[in-house]
PDB file of N, CA and C in Angstrom:
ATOM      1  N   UNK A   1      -0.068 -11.553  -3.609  1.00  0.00           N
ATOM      2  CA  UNK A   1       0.549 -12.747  -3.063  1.00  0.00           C
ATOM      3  C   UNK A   1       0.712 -12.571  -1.554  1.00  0.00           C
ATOM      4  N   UNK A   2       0.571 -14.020  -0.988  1.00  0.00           N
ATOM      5  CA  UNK A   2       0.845 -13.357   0.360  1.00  0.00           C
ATOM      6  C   UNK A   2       2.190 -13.149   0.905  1.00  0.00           C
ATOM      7  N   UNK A   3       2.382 -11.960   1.624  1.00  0.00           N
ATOM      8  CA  UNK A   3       3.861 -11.299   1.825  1.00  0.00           C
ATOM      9  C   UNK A   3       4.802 -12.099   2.709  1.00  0.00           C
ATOM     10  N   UNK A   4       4.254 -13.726   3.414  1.00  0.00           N
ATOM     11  CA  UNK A   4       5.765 -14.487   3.200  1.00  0.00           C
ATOM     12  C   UNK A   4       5.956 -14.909   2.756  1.00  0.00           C
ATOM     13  N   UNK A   5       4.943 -16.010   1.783  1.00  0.00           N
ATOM     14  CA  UNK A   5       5.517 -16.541   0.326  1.00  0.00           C
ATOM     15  C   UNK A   5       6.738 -15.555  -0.081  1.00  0.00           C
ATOM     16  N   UNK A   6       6.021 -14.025  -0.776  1.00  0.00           N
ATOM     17  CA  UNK A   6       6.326 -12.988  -1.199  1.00  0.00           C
ATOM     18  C   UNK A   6       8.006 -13.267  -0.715  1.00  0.00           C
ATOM     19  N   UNK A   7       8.123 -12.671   0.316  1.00  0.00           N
ATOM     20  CA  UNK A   7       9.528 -12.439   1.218  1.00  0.00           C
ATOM     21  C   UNK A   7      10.399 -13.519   1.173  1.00  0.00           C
ATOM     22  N   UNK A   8       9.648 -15.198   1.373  1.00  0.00           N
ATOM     23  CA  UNK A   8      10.156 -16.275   1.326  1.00  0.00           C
ATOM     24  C   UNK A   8      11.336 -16.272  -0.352  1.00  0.00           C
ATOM     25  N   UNK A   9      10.365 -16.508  -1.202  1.00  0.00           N
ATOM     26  CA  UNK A   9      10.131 -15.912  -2.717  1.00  0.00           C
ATOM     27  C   UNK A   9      11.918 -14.922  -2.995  1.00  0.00           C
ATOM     28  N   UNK A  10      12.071 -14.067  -2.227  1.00  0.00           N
ATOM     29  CA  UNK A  10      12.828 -12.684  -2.370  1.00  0.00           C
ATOM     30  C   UNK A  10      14.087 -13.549  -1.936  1.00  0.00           C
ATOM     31  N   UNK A  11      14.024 -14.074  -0.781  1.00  0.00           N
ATOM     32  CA  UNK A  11      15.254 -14.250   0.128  1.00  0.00           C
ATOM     33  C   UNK A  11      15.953 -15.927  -0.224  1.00  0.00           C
ATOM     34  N   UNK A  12      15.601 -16.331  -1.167  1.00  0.00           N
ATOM     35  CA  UNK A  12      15.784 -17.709  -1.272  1.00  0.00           C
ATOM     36  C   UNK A  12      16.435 -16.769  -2.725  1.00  0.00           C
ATOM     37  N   UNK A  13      16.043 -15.775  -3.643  1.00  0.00           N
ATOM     38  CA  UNK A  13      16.805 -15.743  -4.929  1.00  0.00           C
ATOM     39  C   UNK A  13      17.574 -15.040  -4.595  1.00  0.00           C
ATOM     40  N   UNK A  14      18.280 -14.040  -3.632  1.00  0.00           N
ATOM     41  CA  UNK A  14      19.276 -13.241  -2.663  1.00  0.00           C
ATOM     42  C   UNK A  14      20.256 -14.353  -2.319  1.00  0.00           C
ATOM     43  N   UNK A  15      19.855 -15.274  -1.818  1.00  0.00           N
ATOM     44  CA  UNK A  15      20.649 -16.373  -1.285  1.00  0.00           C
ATOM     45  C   UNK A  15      21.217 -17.648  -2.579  1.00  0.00           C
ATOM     46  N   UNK A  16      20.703 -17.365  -3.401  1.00  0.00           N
ATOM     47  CA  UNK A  16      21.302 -18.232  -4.502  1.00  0.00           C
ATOM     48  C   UNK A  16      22.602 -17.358  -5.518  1.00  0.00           C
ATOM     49  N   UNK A  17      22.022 -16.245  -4.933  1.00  0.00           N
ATOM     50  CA  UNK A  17      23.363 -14.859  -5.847  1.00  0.00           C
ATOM     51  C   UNK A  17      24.670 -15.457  -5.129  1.00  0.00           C
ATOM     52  N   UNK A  18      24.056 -15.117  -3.524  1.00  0.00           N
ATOM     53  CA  UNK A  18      25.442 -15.540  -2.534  1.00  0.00           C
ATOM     54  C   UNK A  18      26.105 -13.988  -2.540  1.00  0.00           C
ATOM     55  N   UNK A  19      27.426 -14.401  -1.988  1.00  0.00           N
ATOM     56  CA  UNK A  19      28.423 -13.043  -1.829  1.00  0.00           C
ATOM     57  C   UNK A  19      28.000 -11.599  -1.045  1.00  0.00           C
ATOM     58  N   UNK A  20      28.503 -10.841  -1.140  1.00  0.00           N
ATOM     59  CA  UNK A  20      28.026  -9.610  -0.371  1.00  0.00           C
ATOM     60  C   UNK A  20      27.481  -8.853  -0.982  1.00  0.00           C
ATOM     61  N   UNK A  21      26.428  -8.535  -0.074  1.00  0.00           N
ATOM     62  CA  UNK A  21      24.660  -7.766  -1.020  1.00  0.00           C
ATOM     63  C   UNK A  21      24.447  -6.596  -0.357  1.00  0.00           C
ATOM     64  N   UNK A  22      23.781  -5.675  -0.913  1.00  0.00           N
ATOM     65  CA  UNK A  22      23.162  -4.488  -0.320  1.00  0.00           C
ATOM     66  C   UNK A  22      22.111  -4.939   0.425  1.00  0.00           C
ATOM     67  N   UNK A  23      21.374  -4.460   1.252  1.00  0.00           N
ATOM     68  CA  UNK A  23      20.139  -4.701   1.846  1.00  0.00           C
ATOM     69  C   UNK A  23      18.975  -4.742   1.229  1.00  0.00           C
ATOM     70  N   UNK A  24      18.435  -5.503   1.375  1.00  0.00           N
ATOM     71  CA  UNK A  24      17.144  -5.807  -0.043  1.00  0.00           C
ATOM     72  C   UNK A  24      16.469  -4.421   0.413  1.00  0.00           C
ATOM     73  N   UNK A  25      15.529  -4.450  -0.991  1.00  0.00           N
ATOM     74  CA  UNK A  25      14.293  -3.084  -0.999  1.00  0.00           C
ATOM     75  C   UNK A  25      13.307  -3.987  -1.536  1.00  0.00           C
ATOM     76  N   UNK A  26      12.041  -3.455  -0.379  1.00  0.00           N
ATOM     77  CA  UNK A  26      10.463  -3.814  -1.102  1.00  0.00           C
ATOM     78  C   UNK A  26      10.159  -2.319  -1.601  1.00  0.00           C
ATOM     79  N   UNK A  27      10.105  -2.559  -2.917  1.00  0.00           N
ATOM     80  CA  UNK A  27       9.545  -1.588  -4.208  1.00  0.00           C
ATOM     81  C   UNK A  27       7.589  -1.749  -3.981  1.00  0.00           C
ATOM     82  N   UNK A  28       7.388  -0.596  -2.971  1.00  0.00           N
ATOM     83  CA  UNK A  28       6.708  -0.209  -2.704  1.00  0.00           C
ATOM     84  C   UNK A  28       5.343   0.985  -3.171  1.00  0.00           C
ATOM     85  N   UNK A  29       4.749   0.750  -4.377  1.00  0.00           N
ATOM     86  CA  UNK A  29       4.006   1.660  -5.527  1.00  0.00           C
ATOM     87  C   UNK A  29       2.585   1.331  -5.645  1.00  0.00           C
ATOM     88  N   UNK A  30       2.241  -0.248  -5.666  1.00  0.00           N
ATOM     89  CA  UNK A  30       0.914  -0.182  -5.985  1.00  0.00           C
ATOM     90  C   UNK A  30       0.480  -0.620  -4.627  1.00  0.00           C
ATOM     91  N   UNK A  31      -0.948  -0.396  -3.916  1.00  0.00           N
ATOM     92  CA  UNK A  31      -1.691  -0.939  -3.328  1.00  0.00           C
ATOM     93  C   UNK A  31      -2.598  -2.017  -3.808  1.00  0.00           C
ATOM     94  N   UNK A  32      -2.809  -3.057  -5.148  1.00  0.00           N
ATOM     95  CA  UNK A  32      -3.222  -4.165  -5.043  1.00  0.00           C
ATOM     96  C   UNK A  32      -4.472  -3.971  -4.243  1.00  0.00           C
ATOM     97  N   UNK A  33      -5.042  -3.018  -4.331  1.00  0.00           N
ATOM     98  CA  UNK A  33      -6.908  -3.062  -3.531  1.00  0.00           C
ATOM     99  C   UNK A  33      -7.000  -2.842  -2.675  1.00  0.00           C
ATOM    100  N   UNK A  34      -5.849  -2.902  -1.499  1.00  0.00           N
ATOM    101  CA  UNK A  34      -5.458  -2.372  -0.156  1.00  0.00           C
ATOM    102  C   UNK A  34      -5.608  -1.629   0.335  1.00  0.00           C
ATOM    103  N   UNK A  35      -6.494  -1.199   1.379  1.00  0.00           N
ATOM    104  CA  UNK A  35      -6.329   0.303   2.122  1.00  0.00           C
ATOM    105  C   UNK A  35      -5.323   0.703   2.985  1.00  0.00           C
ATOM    106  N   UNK A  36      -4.902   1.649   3.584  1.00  0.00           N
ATOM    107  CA  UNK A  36      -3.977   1.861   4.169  1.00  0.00           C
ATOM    108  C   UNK A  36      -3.971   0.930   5.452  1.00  0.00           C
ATOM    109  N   UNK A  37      -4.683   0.115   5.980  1.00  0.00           N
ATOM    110  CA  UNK A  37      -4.353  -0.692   7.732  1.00  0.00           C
ATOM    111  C   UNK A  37      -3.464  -1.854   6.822  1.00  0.00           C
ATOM    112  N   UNK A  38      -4.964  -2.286   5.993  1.00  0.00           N
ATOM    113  CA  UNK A  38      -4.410  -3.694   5.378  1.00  0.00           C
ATOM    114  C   UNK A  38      -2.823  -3.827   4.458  1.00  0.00           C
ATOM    115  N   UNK A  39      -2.493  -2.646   4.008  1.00  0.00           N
ATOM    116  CA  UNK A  39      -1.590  -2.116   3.456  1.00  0.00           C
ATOM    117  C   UNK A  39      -0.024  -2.244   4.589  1.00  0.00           C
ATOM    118  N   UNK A  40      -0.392  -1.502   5.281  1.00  0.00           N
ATOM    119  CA  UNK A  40       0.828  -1.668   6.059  1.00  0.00           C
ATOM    120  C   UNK A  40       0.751  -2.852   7.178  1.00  0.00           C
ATOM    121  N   UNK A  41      -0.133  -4.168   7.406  1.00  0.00           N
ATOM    122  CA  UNK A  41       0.026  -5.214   7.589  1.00  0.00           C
ATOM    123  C   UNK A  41       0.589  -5.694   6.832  1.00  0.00           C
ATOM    124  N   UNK A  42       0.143  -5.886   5.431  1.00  0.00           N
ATOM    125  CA  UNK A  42       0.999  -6.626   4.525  1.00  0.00           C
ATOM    126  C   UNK A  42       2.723  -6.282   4.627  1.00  0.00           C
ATOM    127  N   UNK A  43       2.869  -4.818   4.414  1.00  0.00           N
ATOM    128  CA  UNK A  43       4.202  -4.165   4.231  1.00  0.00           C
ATOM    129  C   UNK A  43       5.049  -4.998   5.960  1.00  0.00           C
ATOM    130  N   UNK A  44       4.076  -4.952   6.827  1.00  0.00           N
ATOM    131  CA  UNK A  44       5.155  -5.393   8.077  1.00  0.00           C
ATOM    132  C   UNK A  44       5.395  -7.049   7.646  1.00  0.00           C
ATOM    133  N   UNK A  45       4.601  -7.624   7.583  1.00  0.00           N
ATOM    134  CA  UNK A  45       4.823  -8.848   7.627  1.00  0.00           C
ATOM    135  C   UNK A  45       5.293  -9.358   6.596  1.00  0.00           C
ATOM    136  N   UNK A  46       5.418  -8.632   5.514  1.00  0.00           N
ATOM    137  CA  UNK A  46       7.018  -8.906   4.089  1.00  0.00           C
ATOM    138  C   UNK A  46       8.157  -8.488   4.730  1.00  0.00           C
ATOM    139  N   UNK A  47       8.340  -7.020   5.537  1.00  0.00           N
ATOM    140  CA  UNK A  47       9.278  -6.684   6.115  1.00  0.00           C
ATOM    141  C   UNK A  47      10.125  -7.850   6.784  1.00  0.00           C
ATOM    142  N   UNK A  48       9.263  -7.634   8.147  1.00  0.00           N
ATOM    143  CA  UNK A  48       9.636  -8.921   8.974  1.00  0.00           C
ATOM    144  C   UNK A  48       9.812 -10.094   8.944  1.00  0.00           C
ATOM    145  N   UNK A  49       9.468 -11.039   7.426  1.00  0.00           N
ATOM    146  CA  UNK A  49       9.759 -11.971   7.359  1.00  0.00           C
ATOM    147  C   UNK A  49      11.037 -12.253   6.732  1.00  0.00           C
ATOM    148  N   UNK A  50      11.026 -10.958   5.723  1.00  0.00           N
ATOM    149  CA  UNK A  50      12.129 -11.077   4.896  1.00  0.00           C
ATOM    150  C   UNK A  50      14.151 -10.388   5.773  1.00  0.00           C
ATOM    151  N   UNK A  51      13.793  -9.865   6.574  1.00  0.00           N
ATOM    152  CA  UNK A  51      14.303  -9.777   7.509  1.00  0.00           C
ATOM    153  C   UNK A  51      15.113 -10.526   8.229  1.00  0.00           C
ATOM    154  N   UNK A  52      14.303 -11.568   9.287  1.00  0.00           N
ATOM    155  CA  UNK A  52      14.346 -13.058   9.290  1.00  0.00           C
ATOM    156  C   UNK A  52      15.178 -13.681   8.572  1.00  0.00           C
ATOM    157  N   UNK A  53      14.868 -13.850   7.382  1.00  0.00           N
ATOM    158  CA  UNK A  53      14.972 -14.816   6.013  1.00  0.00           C
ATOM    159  C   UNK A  53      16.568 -14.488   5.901  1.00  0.00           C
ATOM    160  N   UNK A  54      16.980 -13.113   6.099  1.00  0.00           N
ATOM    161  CA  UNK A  54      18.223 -12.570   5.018  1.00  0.00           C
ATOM    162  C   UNK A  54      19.183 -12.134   5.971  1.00  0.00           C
ATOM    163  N   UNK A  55      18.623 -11.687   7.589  1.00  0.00           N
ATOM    164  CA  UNK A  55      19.210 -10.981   8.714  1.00  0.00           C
ATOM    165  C   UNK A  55      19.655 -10.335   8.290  1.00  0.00           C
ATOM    166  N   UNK A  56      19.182  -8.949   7.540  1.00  0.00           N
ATOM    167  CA  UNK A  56      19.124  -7.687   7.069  1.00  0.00           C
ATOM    168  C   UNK A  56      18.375  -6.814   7.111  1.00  0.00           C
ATOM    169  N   UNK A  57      18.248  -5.668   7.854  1.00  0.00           N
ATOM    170  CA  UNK A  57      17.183  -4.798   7.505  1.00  0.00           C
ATOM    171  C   UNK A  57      16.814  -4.484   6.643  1.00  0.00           C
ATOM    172  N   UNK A  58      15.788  -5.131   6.114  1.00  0.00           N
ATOM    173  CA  UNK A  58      15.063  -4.021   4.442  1.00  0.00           C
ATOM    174  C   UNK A  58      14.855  -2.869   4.410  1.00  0.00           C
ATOM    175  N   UNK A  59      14.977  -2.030   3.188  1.00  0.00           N
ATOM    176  CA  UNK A  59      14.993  -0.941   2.692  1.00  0.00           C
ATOM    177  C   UNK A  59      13.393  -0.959   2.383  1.00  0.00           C
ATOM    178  N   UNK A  60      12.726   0.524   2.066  1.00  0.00           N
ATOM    179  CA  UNK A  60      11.389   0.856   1.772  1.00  0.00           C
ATOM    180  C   UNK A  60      11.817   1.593   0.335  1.00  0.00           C
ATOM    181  N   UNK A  61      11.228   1.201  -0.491  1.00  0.00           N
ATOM    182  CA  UNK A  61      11.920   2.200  -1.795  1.00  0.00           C
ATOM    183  C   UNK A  61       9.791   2.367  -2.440  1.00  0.00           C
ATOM    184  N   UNK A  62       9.662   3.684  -2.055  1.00  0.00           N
ATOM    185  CA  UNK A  62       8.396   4.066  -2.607  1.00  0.00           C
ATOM    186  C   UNK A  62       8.448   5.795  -2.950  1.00  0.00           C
ATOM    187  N   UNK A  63       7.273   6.311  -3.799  1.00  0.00           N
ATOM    188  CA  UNK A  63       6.861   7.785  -3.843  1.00  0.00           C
ATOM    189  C   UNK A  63       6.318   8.198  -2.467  1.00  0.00           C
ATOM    190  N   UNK A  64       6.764   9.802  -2.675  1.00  0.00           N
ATOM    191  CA  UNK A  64       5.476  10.477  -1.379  1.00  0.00           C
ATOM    192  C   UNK A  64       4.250  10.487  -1.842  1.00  0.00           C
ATOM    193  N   UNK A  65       3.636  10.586  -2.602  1.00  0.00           N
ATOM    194  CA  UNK A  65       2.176  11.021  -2.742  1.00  0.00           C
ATOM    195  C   UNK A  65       1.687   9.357  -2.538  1.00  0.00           C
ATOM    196  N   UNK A  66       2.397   8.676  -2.744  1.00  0.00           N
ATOM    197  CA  UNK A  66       1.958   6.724  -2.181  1.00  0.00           C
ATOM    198  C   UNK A  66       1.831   7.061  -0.658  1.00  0.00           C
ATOM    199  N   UNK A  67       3.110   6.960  -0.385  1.00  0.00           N
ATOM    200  CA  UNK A  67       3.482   6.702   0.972  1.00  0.00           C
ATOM    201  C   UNK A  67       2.092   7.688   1.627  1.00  0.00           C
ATOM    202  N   UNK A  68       1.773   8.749   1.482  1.00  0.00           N
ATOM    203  CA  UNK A  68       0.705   9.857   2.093  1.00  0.00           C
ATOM    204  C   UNK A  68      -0.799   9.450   2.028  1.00  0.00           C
ATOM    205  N   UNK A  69      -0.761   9.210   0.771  1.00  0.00           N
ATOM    206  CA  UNK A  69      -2.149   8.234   0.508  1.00  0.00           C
ATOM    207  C   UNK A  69      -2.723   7.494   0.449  1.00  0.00           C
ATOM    208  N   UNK A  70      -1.794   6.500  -0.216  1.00  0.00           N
ATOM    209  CA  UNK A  70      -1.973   4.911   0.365  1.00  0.00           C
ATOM    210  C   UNK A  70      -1.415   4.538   1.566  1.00  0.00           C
ATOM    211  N   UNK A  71      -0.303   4.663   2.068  1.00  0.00           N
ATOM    212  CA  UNK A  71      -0.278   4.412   3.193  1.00  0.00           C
ATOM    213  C   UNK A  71      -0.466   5.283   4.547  1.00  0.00           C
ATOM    214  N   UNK A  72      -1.530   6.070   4.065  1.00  0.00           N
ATOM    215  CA  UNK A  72      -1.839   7.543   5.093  1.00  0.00           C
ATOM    216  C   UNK A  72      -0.598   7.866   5.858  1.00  0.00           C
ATOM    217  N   UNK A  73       0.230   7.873   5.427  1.00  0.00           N
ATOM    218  CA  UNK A  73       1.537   8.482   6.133  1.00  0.00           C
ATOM    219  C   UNK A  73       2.042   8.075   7.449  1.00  0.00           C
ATOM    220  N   UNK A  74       2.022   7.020   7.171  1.00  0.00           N
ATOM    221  CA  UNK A  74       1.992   5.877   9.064  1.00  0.00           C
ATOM    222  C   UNK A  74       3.776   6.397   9.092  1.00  0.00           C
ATOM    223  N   UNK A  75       3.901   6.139  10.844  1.00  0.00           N
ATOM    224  CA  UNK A  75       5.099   6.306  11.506  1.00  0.00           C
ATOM    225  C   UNK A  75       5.267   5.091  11.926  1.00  0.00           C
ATOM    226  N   UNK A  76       4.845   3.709  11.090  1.00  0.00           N
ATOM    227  CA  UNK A  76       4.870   2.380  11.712  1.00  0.00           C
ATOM    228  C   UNK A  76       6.290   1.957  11.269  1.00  0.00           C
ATOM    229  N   UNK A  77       7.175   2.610  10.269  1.00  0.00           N
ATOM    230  CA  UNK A  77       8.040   1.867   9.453  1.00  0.00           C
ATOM    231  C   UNK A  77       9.031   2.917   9.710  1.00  0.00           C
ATOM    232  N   UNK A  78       9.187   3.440  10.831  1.00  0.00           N
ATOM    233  CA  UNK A  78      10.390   4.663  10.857  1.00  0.00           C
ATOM    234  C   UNK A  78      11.774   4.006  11.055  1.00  0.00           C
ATOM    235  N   UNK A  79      11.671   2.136  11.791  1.00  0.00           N
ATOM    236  CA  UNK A  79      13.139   2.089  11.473  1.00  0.00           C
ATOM    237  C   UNK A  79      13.987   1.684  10.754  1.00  0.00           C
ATOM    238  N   UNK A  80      12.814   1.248   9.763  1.00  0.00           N
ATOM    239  CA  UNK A  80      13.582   1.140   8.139  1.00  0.00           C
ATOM    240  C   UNK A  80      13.879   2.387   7.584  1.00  0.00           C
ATOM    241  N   UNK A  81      14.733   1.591   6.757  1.00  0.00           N
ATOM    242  CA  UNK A  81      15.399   3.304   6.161  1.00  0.00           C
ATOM    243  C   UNK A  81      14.367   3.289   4.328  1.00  0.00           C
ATOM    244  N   UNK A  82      14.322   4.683   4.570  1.00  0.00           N
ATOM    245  CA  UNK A  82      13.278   4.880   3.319  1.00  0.00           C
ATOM    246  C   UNK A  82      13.644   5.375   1.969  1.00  0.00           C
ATOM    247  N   UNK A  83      13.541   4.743   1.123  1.00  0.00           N
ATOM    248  CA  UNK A  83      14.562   5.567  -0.274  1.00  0.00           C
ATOM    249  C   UNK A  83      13.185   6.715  -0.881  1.00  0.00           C
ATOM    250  N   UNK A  84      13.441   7.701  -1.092  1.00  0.00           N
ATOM    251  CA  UNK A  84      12.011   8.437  -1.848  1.00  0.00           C
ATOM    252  C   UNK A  84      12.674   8.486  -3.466  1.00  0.00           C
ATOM    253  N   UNK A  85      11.088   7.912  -4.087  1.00  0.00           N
ATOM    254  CA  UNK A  85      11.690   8.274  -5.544  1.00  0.00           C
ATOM    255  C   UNK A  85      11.506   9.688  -6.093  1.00  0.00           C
ATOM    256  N   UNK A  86      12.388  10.247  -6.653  1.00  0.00           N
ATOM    257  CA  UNK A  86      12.842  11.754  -7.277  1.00  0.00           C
ATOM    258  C   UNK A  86      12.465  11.614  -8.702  1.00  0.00           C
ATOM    259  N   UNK A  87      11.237  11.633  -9.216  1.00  0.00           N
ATOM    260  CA  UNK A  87      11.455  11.235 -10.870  1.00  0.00           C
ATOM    261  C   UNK A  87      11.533  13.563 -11.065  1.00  0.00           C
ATOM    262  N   UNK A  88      12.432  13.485 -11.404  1.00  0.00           N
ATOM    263  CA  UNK A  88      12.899  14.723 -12.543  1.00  0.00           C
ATOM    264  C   UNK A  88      13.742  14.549 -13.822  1.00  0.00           C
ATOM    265  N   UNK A  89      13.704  15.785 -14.680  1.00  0.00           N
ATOM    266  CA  UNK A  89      14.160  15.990 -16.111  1.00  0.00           C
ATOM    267  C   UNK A  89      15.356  16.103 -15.230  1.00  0.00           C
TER     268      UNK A  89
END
C-alpha cells in the first residue's frame, strides 16, 4: 500500500481512540519485494507522514537480521527511537 494512504490509514484510527496514547510504532518485518533504497523510502515517507498526521514521533519496532539485510543497516532513521525484537525461551 502506499505509505500515506498507509500512515493516513494509522492516524485517523489513533485519532478515533482519542485520549492519551503512546507514540505509534511501524511494525517493521516484511519487505513486500523491496530492496533496501526503495525500502527505506517507503519507511521515511510512512514515518513522516504519519508524524504530521499524529504530531508524534513514531517508533521503529523491527528484528536485527531485517533491519541489516533488508534495510542494509541505514543510519537514515537514527532519530527515531528503535524497539529491537528479543524473541527468547
Amino acid at each position: 500500500m502506499d505509505p500515506a494512504q498507509q500512515a493516513h490509514a494509522f492516524a485517523d484510527r489513533l485519532q478515533s481512540v482519542g485520549g492519551p496514547q503512546l507514540p505509534p510504532v511501524l511494525d517493521l518485518e516484511v519487505d513486500e519485494g523491496l530492496g533496501p533504497v526503495q525500502l527505506a523510502g517507503w519507511t521515511q515517507a510512512f514515518l513522516s507522514e504519519l508524524e504530521a498526521r499524529t504530531g508524534k514521533r513514531p517508533m521503529i519496532y523491527t528484528y536485527r537480521y531485517f533491519w541489516y539485510e533488508r534495510m542494509d543497516n541505514t543510519n537514515a532513521f537514527t532519530s527515531y527511537p528503535l524497539w529491537l525484537a528479543a524473541y527468547q525461551n
